[in-house]
PDB file of N, CA and C in Angstrom:
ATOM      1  N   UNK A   1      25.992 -49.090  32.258  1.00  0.00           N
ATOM      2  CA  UNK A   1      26.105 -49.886  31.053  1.00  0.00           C
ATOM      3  C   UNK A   1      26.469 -48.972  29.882  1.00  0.00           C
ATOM      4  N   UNK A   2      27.341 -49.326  29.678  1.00  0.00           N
ATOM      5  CA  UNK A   2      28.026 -48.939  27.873  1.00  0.00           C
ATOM      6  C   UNK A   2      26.932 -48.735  26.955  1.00  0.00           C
ATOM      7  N   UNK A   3      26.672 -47.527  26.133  1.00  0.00           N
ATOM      8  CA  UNK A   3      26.034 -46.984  24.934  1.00  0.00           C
ATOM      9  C   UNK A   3      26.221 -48.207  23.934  1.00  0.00           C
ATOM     10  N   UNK A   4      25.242 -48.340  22.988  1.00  0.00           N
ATOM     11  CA  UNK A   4      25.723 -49.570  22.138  1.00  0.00           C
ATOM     12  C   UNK A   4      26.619 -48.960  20.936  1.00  0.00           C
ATOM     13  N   UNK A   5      27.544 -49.683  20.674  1.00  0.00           N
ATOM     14  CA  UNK A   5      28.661 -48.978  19.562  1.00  0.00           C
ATOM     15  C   UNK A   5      29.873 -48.255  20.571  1.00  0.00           C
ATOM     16  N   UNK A   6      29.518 -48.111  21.348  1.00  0.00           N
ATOM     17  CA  UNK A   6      30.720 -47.335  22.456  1.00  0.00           C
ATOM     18  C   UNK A   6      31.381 -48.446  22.569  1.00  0.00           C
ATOM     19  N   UNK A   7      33.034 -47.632  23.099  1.00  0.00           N
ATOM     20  CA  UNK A   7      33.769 -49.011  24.040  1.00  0.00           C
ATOM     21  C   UNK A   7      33.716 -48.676  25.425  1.00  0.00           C
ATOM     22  N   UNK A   8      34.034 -49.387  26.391  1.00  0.00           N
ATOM     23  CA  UNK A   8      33.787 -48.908  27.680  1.00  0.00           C
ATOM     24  C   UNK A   8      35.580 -49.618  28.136  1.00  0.00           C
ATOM     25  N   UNK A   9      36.122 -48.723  29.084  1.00  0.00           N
ATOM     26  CA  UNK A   9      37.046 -49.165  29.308  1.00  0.00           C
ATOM     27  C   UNK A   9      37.141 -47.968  30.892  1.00  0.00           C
ATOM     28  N   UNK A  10      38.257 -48.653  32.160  1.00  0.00           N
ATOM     29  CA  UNK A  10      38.404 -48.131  32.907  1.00  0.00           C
ATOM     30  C   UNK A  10      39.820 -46.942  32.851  1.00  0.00           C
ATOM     31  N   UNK A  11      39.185 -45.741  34.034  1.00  0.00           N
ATOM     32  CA  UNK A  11      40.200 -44.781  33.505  1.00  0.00           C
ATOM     33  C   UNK A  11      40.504 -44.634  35.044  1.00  0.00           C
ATOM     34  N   UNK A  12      42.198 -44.353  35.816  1.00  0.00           N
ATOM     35  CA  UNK A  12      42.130 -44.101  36.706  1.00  0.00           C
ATOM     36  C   UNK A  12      42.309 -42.342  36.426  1.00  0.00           C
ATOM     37  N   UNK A  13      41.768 -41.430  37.191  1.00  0.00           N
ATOM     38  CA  UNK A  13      42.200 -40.127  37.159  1.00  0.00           C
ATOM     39  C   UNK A  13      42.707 -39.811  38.326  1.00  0.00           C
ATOM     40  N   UNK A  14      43.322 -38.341  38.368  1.00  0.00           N
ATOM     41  CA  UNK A  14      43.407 -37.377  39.841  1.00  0.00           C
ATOM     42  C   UNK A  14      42.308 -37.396  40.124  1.00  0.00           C
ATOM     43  N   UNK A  15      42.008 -37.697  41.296  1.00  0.00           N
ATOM     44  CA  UNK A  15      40.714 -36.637  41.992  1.00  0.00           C
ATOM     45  C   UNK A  15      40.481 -35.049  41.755  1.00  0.00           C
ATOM     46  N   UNK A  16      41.785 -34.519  42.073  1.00  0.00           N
ATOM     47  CA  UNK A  16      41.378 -32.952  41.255  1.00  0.00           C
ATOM     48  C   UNK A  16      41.088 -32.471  40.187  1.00  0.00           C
ATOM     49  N   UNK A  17      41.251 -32.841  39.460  1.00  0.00           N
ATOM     50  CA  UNK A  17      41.671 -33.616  37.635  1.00  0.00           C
ATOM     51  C   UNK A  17      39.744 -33.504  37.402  1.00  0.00           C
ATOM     52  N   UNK A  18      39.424 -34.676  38.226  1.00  0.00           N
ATOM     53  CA  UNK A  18      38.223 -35.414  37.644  1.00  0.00           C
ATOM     54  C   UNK A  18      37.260 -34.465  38.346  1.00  0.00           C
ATOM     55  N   UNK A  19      36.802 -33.654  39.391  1.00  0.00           N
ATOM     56  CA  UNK A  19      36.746 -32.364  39.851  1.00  0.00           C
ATOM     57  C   UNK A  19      36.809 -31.190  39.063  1.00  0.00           C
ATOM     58  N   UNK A  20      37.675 -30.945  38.108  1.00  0.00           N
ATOM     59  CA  UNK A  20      37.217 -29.840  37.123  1.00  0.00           C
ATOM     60  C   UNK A  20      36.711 -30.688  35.875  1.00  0.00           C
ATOM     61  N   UNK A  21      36.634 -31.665  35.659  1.00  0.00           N
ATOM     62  CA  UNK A  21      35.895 -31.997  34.761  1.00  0.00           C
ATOM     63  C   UNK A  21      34.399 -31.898  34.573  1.00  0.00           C
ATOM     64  N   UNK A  22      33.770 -32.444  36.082  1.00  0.00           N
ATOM     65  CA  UNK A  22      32.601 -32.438  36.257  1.00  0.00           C
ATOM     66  C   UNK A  22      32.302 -30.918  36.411  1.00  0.00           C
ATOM     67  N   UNK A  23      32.763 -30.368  36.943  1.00  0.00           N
ATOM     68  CA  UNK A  23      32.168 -28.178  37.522  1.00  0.00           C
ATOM     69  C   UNK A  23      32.643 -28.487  35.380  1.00  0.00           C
ATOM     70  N   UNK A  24      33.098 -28.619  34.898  1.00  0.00           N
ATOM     71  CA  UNK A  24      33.288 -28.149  33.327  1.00  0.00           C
ATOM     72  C   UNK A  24      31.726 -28.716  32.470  1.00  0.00           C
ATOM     73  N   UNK A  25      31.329 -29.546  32.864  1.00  0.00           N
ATOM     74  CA  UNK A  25      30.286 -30.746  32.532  1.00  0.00           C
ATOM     75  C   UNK A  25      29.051 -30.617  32.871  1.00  0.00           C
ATOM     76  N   UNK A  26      29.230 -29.503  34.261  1.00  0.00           N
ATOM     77  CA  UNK A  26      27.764 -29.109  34.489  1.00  0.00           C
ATOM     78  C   UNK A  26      28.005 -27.892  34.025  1.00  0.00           C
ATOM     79  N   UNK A  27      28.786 -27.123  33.542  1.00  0.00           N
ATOM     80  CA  UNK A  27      28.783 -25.771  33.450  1.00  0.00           C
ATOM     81  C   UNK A  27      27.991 -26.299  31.651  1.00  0.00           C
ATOM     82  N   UNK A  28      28.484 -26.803  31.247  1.00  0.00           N
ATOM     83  CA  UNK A  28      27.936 -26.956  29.567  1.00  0.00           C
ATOM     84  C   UNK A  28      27.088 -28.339  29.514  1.00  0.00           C
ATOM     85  N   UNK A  29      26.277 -28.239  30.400  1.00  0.00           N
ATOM     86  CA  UNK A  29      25.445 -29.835  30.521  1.00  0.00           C
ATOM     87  C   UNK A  29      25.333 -30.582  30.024  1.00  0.00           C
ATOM     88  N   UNK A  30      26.505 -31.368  30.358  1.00  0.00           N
ATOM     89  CA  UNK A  30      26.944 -32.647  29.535  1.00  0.00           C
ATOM     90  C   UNK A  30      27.215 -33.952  31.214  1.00  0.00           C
ATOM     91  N   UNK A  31      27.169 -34.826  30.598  1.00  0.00           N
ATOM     92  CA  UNK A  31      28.095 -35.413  31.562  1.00  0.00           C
ATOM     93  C   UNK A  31      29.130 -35.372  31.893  1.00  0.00           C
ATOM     94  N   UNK A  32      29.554 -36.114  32.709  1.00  0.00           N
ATOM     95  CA  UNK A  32      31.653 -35.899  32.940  1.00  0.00           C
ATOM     96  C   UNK A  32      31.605 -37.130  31.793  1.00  0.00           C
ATOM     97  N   UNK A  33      31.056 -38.400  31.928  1.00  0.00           N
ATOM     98  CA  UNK A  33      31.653 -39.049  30.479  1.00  0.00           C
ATOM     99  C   UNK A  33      31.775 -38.163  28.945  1.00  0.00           C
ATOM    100  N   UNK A  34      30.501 -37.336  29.014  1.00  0.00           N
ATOM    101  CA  UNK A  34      30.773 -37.023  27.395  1.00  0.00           C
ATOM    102  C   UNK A  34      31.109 -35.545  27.947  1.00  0.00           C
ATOM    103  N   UNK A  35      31.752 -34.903  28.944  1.00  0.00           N
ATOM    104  CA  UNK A  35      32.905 -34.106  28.671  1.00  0.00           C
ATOM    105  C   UNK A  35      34.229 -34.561  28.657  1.00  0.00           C
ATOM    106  N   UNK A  36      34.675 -35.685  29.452  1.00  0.00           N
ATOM    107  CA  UNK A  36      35.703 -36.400  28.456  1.00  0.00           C
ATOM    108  C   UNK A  36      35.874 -36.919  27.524  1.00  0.00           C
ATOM    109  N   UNK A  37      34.886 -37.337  26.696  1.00  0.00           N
ATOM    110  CA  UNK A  37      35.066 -37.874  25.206  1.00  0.00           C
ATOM    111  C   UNK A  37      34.953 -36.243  24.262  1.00  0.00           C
ATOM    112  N   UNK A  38      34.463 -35.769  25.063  1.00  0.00           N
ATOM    113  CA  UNK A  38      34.341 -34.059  23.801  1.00  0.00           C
ATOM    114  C   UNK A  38      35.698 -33.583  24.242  1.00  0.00           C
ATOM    115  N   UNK A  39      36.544 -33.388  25.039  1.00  0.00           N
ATOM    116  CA  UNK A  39      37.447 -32.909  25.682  1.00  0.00           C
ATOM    117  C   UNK A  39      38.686 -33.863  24.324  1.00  0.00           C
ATOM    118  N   UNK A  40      38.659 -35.214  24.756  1.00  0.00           N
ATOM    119  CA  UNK A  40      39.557 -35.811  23.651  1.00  0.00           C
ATOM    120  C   UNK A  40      39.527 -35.802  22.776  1.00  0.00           C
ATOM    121  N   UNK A  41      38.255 -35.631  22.439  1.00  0.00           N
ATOM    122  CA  UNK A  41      37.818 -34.875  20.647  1.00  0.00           C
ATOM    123  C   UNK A  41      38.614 -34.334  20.226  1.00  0.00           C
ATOM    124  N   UNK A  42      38.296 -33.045  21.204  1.00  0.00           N
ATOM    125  CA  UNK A  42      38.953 -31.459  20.891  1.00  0.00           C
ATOM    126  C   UNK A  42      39.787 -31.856  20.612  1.00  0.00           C
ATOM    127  N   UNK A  43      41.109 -32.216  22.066  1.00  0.00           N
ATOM    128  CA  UNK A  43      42.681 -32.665  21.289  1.00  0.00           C
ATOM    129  C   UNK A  43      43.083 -33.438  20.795  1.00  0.00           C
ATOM    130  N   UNK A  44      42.402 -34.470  19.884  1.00  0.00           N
ATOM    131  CA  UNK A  44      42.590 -34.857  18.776  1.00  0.00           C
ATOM    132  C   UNK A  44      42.617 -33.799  17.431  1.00  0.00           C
ATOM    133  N   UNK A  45      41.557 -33.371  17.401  1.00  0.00           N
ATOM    134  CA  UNK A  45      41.471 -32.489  16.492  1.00  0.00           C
ATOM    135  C   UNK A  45      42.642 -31.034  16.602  1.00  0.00           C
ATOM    136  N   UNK A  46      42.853 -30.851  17.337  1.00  0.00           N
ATOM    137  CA  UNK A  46      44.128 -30.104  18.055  1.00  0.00           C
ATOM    138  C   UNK A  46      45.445 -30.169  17.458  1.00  0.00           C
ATOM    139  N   UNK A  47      45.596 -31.622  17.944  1.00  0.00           N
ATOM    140  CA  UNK A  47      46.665 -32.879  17.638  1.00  0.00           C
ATOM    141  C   UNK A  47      46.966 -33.152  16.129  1.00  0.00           C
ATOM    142  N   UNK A  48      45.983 -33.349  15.499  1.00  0.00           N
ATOM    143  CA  UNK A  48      45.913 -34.386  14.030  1.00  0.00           C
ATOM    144  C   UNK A  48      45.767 -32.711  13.323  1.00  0.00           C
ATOM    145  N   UNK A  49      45.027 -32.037  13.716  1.00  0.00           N
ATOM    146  CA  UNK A  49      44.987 -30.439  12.601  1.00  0.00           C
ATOM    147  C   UNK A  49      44.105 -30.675  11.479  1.00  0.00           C
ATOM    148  N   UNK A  50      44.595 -30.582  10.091  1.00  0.00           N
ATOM    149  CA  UNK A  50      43.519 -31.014   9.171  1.00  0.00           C
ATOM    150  C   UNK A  50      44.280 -32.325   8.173  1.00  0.00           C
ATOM    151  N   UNK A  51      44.756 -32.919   8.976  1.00  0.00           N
ATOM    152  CA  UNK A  51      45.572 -34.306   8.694  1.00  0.00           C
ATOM    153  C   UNK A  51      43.900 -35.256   8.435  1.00  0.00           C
ATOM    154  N   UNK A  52      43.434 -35.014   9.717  1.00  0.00           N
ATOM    155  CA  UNK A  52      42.503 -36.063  10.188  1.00  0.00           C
ATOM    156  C   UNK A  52      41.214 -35.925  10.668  1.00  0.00           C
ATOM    157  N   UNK A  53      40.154 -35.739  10.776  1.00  0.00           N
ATOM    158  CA  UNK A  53      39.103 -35.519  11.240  1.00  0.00           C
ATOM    159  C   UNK A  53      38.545 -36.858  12.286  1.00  0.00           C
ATOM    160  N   UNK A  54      38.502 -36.653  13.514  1.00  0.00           N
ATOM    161  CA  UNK A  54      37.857 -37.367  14.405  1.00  0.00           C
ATOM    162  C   UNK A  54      36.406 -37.324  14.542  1.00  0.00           C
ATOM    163  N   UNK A  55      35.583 -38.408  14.085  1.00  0.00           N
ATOM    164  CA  UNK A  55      34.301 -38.241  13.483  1.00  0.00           C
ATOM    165  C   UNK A  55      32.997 -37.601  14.743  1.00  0.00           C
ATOM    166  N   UNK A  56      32.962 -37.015  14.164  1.00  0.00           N
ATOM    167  CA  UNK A  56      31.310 -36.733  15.958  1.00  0.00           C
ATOM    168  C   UNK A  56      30.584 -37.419  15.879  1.00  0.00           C
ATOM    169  N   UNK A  57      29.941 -37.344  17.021  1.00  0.00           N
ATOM    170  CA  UNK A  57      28.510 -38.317  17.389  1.00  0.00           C
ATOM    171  C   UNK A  57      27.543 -38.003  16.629  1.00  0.00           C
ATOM    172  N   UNK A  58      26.959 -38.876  16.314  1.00  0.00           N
ATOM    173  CA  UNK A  58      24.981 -39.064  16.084  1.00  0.00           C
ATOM    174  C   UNK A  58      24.550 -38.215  16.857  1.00  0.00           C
ATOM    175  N   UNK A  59      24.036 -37.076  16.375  1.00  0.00           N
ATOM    176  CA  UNK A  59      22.882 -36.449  17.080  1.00  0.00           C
ATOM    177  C   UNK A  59      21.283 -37.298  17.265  1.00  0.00           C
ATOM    178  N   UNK A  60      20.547 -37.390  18.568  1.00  0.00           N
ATOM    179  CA  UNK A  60      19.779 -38.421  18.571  1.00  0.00           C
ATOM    180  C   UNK A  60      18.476 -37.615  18.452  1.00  0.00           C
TER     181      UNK A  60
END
């Protein structure tokens, strides 16, 4: 079940792909969901430069 305020939507990946995500996810103990949402962060912020700021999460 979806975080409240999240969107939830389906993603197909590589299997190999989704495989270094998770060894990336346990290496910095996160999930594979929120190492892909920190991952798209990043290249947003990458992407946009100081055009735009992509807002972070609520620390809980």
């Amino acid at each position: 079940m979806a975080s409240p305020g999240k969107k939830s939507f389906l993603l197909r990946i590589d299997p190999d792909l989704w495989a270094e995500i998770e060894r990336l996810a346990s290496a910095e103990l996160r999930s594979a969901n929120a190492q892909v949402e920190y991952l798209l962060r990043e290249a947003l912020k990458d992407r946009l430069g100081s055009k735009s700021r992509p807002k972070e999460p609520k620390q809980k």
